[in-house]
Structure formats: structure tokens, C-alpha cells
N, C-alpha and C. Protein backbone atom coordinates (compact mmCIF):
# COMPACT_ATOMS: atom_id res chain seq x y z
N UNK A 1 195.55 -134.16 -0.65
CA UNK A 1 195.34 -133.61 -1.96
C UNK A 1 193.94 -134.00 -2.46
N UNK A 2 193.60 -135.07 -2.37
CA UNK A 2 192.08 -136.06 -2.38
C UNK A 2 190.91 -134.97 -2.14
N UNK A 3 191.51 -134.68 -1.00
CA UNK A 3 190.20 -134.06 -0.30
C UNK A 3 190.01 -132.55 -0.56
N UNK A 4 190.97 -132.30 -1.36
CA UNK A 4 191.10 -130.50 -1.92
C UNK A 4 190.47 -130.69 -3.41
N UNK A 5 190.02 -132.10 -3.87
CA UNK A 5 189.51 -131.91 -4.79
C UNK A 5 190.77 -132.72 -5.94
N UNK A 6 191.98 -133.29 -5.20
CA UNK A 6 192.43 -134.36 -6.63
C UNK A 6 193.19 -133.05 -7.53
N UNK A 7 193.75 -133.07 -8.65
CA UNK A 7 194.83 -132.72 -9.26
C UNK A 7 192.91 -132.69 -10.82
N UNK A 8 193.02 -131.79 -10.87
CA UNK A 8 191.73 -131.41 -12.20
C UNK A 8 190.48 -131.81 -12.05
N UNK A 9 190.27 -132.33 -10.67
CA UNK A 9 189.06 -133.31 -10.22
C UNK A 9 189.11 -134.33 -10.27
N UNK A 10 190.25 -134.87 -10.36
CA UNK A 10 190.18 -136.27 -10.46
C UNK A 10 191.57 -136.74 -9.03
N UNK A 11 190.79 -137.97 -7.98
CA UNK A 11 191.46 -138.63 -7.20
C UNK A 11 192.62 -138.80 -7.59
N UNK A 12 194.07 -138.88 -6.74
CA UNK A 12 195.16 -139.24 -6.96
C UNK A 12 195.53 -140.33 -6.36
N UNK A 13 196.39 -141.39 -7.05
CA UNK A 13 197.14 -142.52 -5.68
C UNK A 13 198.35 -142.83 -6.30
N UNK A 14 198.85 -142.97 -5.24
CA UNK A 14 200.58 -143.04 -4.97
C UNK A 14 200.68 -144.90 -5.69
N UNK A 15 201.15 -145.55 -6.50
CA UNK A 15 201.21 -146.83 -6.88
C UNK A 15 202.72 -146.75 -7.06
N UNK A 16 203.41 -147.59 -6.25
CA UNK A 16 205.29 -147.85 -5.81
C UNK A 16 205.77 -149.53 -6.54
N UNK A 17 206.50 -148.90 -7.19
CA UNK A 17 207.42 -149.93 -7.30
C UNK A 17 209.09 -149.89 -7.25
N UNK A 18 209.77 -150.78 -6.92
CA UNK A 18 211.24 -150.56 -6.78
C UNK A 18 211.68 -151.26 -7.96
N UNK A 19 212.92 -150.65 -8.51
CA UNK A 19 213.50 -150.69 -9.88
C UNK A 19 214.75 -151.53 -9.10
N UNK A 20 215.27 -151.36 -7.90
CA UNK A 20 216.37 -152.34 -7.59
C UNK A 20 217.71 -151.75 -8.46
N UNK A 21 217.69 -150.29 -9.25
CA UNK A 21 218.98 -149.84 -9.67
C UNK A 21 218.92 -150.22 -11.24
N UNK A 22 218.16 -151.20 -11.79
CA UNK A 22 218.14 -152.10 -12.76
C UNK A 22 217.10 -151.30 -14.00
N UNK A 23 218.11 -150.80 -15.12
CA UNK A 23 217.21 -150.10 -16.02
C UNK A 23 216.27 -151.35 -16.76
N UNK A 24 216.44 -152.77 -16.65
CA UNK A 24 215.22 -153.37 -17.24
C UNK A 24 214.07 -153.84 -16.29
N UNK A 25 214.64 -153.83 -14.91
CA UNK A 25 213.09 -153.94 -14.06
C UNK A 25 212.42 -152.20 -14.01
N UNK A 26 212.89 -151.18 -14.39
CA UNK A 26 212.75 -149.70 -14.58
C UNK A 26 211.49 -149.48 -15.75
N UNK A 27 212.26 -150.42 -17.22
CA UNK A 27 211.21 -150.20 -17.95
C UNK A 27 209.95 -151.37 -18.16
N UNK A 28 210.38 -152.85 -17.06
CA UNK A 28 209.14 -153.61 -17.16
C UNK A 28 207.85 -152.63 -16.15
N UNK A 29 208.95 -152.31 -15.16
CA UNK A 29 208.11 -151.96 -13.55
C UNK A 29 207.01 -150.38 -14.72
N UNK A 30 207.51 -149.70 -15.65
CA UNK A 30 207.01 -149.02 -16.07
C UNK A 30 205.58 -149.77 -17.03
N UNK A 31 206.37 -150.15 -17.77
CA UNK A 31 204.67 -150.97 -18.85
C UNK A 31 204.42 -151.75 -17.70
N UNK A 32 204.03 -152.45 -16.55
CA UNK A 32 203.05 -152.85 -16.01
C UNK A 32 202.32 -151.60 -15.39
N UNK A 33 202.89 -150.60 -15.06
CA UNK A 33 202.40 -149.38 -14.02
C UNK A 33 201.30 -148.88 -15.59
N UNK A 34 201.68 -148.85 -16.02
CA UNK A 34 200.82 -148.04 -17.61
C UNK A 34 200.03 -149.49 -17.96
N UNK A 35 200.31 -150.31 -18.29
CA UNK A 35 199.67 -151.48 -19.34
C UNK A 35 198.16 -152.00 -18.03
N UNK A 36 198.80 -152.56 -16.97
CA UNK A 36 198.18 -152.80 -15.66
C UNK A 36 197.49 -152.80 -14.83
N UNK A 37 198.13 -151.48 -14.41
CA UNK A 37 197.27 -150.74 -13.42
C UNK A 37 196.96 -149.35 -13.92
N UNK A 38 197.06 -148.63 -15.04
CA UNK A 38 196.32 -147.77 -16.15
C UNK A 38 196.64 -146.28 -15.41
N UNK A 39 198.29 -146.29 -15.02
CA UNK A 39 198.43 -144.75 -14.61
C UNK A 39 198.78 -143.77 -15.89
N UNK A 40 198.56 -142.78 -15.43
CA UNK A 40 198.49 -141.64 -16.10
C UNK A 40 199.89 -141.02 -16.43
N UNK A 41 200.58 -141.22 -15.30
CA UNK A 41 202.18 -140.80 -15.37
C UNK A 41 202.79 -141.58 -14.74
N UNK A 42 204.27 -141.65 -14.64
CA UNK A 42 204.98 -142.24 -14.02
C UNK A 42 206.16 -141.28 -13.58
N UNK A 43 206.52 -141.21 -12.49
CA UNK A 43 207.81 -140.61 -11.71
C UNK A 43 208.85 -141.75 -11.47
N UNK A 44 209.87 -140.90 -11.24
CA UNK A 44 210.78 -142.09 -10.18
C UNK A 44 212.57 -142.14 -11.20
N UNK A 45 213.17 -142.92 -10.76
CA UNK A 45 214.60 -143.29 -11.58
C UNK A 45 215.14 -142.42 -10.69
N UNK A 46 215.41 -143.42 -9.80
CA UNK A 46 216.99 -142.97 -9.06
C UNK A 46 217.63 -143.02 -9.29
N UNK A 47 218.46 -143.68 -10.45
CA UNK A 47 219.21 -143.58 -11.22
C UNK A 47 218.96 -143.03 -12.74
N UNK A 48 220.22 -142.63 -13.77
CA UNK A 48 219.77 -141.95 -14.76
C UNK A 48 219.82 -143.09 -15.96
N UNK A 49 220.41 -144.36 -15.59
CA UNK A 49 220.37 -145.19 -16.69
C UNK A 49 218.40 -145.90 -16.38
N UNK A 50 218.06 -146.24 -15.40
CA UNK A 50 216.64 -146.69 -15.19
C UNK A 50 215.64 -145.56 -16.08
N UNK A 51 215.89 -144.09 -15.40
CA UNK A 51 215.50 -142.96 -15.76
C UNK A 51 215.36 -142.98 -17.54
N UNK A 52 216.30 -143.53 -18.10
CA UNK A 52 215.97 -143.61 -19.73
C UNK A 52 215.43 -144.47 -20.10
N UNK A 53 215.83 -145.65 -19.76
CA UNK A 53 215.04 -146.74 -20.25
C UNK A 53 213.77 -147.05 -19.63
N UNK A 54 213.16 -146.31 -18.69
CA UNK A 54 211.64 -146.06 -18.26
C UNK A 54 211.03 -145.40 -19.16
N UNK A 55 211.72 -144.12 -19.40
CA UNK A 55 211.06 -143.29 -19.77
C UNK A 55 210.75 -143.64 -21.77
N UNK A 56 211.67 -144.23 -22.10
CA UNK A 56 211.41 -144.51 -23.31
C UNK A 56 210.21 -145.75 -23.24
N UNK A 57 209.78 -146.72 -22.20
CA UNK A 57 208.88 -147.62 -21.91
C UNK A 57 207.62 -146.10 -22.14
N UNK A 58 207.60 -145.07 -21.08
CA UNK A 58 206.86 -144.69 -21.37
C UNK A 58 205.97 -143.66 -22.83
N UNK A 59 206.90 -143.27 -23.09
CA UNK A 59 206.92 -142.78 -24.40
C UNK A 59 206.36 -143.73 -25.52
N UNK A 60 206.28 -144.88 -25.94
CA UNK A 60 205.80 -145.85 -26.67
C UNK A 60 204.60 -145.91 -26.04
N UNK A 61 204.13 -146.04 -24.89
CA UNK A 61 203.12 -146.22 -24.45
C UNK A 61 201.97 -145.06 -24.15
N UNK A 62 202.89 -143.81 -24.74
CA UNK A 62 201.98 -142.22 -24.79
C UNK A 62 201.81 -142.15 -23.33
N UNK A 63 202.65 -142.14 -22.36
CA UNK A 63 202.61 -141.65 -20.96
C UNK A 63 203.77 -140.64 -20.82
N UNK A 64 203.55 -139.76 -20.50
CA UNK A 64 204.86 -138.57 -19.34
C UNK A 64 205.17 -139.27 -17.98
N UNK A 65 206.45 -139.18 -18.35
CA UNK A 65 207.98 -140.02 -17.59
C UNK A 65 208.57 -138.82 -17.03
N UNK A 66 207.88 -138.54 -15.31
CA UNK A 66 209.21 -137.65 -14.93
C UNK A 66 210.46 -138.21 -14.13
N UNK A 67 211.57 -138.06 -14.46
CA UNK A 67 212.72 -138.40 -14.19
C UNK A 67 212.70 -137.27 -12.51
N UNK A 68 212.82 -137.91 -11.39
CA UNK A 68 212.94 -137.17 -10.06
C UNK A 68 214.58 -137.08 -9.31
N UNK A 69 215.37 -138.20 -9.67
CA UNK A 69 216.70 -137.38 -9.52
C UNK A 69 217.78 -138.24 -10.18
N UNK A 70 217.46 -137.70 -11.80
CA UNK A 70 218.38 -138.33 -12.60
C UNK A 70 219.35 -136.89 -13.41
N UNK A 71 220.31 -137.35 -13.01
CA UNK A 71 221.32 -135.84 -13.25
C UNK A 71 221.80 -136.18 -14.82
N UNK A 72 222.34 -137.45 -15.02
CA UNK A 72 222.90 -137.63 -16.51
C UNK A 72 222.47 -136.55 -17.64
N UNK A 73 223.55 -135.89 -18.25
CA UNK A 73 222.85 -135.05 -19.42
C UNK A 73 221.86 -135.90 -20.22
N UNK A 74 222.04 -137.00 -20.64
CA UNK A 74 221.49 -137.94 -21.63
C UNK A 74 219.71 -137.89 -21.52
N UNK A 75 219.70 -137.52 -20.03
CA UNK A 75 218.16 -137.92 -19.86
C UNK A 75 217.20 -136.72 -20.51
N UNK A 76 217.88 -135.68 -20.63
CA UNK A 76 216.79 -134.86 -21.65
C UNK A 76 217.64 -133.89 -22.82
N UNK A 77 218.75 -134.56 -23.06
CA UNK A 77 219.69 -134.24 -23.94
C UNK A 77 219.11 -135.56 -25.00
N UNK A 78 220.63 -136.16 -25.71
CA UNK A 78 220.44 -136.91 -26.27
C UNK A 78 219.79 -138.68 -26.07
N UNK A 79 219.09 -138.22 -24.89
CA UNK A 79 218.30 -139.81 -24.85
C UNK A 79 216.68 -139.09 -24.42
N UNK A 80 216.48 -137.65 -24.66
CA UNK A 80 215.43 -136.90 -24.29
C UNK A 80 214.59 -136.85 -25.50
N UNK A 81 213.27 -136.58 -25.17
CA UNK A 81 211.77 -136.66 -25.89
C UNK A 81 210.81 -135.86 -25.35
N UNK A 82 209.82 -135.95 -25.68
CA UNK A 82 208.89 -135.39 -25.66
C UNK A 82 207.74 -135.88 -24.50
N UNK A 83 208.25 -137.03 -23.82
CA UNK A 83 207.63 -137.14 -22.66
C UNK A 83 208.28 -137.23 -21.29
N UNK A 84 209.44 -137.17 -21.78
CA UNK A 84 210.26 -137.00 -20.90
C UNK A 84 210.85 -135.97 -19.94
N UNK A 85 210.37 -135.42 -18.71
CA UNK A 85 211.25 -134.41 -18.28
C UNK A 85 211.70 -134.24 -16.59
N UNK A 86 211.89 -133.48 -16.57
CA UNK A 86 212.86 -133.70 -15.03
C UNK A 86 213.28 -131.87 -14.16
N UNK A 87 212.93 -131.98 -12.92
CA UNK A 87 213.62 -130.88 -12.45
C UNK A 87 214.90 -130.67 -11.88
N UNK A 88 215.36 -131.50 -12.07
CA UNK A 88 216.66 -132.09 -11.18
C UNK A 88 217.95 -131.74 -11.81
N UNK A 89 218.96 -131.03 -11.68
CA UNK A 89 219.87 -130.45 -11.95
C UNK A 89 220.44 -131.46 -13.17
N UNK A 90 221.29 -131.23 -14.22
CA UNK A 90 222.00 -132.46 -15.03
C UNK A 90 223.46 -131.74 -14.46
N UNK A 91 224.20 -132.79 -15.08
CA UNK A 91 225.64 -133.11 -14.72
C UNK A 91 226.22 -132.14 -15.09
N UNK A 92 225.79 -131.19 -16.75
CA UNK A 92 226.42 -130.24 -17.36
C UNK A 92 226.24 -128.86 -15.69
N UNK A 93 224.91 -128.75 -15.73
CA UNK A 93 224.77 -127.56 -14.96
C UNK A 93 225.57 -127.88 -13.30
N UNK A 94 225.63 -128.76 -13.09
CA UNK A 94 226.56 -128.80 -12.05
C UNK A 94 228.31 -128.89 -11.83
N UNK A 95 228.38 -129.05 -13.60
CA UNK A 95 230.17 -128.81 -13.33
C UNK A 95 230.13 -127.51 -14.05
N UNK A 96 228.96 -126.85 -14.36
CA UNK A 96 229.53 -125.74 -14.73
C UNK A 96 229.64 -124.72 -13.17
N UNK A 97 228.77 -124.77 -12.34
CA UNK A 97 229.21 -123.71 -11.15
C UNK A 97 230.40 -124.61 -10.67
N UNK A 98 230.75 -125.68 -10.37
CA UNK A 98 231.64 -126.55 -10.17
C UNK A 98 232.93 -125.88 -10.75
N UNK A 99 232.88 -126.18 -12.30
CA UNK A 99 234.36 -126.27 -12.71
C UNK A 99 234.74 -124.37 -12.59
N UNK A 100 233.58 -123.43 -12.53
CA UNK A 100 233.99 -122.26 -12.19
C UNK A 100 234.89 -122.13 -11.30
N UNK A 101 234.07 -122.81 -9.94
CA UNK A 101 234.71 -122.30 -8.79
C UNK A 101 235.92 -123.22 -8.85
N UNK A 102 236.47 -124.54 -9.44
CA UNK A 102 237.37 -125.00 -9.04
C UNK A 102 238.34 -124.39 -10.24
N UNK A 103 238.47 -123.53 -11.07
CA UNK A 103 239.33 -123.12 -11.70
C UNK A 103 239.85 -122.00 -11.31
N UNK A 104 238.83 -120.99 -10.59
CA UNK A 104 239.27 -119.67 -10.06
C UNK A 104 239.66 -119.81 -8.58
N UNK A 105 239.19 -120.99 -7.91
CA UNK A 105 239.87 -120.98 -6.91
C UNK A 105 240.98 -121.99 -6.66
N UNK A 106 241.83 -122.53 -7.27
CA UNK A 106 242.50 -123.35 -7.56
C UNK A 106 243.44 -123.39 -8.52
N UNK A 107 243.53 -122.45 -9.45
CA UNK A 107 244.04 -122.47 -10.68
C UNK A 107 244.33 -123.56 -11.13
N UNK A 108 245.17 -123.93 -11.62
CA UNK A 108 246.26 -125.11 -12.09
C UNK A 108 246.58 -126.12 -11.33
N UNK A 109 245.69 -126.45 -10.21
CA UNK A 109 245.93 -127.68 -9.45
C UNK A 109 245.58 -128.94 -10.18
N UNK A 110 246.27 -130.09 -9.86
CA UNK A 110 245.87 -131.40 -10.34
C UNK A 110 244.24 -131.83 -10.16
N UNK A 111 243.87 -132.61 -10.84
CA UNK A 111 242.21 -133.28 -10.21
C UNK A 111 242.50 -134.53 -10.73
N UNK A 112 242.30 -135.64 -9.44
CA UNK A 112 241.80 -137.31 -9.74
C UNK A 112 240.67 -137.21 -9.67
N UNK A 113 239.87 -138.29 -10.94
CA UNK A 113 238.69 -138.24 -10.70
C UNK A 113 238.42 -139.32 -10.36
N UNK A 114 237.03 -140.03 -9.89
CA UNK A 114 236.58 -141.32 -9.48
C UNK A 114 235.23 -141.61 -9.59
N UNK A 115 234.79 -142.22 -10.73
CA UNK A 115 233.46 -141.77 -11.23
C UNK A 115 232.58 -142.91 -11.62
N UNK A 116 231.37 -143.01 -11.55
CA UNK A 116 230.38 -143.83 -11.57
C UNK A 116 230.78 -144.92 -12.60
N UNK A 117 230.61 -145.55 -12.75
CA UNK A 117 230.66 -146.32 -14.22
C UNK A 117 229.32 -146.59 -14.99
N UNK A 118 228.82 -145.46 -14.88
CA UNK A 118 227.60 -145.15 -16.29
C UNK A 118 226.95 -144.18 -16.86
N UNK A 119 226.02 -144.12 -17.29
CA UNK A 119 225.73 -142.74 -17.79
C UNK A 119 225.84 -141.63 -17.19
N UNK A 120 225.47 -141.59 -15.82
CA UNK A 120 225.70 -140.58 -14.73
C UNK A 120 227.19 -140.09 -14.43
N UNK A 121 227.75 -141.42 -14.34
CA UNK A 121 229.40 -140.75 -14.15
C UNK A 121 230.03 -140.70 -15.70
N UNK A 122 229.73 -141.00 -16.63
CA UNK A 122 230.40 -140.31 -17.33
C UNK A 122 230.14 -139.34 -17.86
N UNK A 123 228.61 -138.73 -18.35
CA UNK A 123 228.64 -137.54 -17.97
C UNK A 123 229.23 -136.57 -17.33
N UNK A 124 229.11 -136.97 -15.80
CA UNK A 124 229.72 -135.84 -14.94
C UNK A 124 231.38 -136.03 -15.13
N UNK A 125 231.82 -136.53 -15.35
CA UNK A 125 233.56 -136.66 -15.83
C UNK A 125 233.83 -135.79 -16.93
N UNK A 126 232.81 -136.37 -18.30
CA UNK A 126 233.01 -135.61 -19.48
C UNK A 126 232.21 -133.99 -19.69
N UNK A 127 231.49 -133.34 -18.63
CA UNK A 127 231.28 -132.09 -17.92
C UNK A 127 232.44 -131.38 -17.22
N UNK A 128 232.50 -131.94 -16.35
CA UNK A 128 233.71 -131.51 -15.09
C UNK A 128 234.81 -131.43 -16.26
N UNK A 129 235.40 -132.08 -17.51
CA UNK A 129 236.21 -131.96 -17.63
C UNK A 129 236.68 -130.66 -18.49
N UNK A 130 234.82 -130.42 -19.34
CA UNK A 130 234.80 -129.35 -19.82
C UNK A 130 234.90 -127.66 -19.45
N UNK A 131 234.29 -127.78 -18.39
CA UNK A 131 234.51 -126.70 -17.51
C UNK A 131 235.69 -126.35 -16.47
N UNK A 132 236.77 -127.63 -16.45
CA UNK A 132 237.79 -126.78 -16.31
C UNK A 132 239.36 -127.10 -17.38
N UNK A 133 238.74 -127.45 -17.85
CA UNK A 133 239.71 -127.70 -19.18
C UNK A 133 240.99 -128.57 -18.81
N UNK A 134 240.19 -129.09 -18.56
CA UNK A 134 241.55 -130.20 -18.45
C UNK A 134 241.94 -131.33 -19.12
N UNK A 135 242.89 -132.08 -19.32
CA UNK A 135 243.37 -132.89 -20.08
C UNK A 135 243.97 -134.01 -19.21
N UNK A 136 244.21 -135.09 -19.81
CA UNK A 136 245.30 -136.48 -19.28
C UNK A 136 246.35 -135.96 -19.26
N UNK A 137 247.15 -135.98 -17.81
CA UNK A 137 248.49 -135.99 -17.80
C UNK A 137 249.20 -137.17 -17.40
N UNK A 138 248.77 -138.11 -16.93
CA UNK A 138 249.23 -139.23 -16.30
C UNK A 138 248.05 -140.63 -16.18
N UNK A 139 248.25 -141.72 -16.87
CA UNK A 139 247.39 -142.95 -16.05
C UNK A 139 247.93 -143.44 -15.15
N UNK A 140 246.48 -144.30 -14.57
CA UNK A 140 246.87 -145.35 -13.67
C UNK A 140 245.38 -146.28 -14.41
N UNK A 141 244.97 -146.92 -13.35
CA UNK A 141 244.15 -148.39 -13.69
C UNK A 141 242.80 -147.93 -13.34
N UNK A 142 241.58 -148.57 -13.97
CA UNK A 142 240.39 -148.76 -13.09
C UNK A 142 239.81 -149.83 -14.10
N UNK A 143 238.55 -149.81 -13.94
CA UNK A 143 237.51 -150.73 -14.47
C UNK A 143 236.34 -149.95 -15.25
N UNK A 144 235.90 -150.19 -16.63
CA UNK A 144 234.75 -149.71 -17.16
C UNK A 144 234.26 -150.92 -17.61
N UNK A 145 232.57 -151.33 -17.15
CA UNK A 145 232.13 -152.80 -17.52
C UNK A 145 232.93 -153.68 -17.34
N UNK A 146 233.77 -154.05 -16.21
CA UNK A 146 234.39 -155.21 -16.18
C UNK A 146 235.80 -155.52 -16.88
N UNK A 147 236.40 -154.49 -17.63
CA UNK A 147 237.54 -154.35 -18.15
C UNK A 147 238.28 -152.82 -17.90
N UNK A 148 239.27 -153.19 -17.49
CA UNK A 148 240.48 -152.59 -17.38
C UNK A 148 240.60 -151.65 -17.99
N UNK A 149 240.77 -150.33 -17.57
CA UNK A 149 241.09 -148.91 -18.58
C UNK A 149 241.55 -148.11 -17.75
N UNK A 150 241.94 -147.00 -18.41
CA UNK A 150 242.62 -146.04 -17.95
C UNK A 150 242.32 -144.96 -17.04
N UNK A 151 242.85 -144.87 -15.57
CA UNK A 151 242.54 -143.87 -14.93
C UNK A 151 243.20 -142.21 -15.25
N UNK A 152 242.74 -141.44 -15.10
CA UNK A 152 243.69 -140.03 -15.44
C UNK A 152 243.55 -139.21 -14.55
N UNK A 153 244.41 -138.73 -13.69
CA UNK A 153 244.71 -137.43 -12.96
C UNK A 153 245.04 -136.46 -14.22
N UNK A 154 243.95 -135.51 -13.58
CA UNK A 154 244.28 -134.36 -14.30
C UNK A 154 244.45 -133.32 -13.78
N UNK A 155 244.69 -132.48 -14.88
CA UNK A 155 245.56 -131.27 -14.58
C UNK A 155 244.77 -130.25 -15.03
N UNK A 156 244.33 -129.46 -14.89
CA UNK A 156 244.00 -127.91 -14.84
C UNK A 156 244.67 -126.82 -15.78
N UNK A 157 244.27 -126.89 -17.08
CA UNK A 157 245.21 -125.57 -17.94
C UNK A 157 245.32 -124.31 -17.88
């Protein structure tokens, strides 16, 4: 890209850091990448909880935060801004072809779900559940943060 002349004339370089999954090494690893070493943008958040709390690092700091594969609605819904953006499918747009096809091809079958424990999976739980309308018919057990709650097979209306 360098040698085609750089992105407006100006040289590009790749500067990596690993977030380790961890939305507060996400938004330190961000203000050093901006405060630091004086980039222009920042990519990255493999996850969608890092993905917000980067991107709000960057936003205070007047940098564009692209989110590269953070699905959570939150990330340009209600935890979204103005420097924030992303090409990467969100959770809504994927249970909506989702809950299509699993309602017309399936009708009224049961669904267990088994889902992330964070912004990403609950999103996609509280999506999926919208698009095929389903409700609690039955618990069992799981874990949210370390405490005990309710699992639900559901059912399909």
C-alpha cells in the first residue's frame, strides 16, 4: 500500500496489540496506541465487550474506533457514537435471517439456548428470541457472572 502512495499520501503501519479478551487491557491498549505512539485510528475488538470499551477510550481521545468483528447490537446501537463503527454483521441482523428461517422451517419446535455470558450473547439470545417469538416454557440452571440463574428451553409460538 506504501508504495502505491499510502492511504491520502501519507505512509501506513500496522502497530498490534493483544487485548487478551479483556475490555480494560482493550481500552488501556487503546490510549497508549493514541496517547503513545500517535495513531490516527484504531481497529480491532474481537470481542464486543473490548469493542466498547475501546472504542469509548477512543472517542474521548477524538480518534475513529473500528470495531472488526464485534456483532453485539450495543456496539453501534446503544453503546454507539460517532466514532465508532463497524462492518460486521450485529446480532439483530443475524437472528433476523436466522429466526426467519427457523420459524418457517420448523414451526413450533422447541429451542435450548446456550449463550455467551455477555454483551454478545445476550444480545444474540434477546434477538433470536425476537425473531421467533418465543417465550419460557420450562427452566433448568446455568450461570450469569458467577451466579446461578435460569436456563429456558423455548418454544416457538
Amino acid at each position: 500500500m506504501n508504495e502505491s502512495g499510502g492511504i491520502l499520501g501519507k505512509e501506513v503501519e500496522l502497530v498490534i496489540r493483544n487485548t487478551a479478551g479483556s475490555p480494560e487491557r482493550g481500552a488501556s491498549n487503546t490510549e497508549e496506541l493514541i496517547k503513545q505512539d500517535k495513531v490516527d485510528m484504531v481497529f480491532g475488538g474481537a470481542s464486543s465487550a473490548v469493542t466498547i470499551a475501546s472504542g469509548k477510550v477512543a472517542k474521548e481521545l477524538g480518534r475513529l474506533y473500528f470495531g472488526t468483528t464485534t456483532s453485539a447490537n450495543a456496539t453501534t446501537g446503544s453503546e454507539g457514537h460517532d466514532h465508532m463503527f463497524r462492518e460486521y454483521p450485529n446480532a439483530w441482523m443475524t437472528a433476523n435471517a436466522l429466526g426467519s428461517y427457523l420459524t418457517s422451517t420448523f414451526g413450533d419446535a422447541k429451542y435450548f439456548y446456550v449463550t455467551a455470558d455477555y454483551t454478545w450473547g445476550w444480545s444474540s439470545e434477546s434477538s433470536i428470541r425476537e425473531f421467533t417469538n418465543t417465550s419460557d416454557k420450562q427452566a433448568g440452571v446455568s450461570s450469569r457472572n458467577g451466579k446461578n440463574r435460569t436456563l429456558r428451553p423455548l418454544q416457538c409460538s
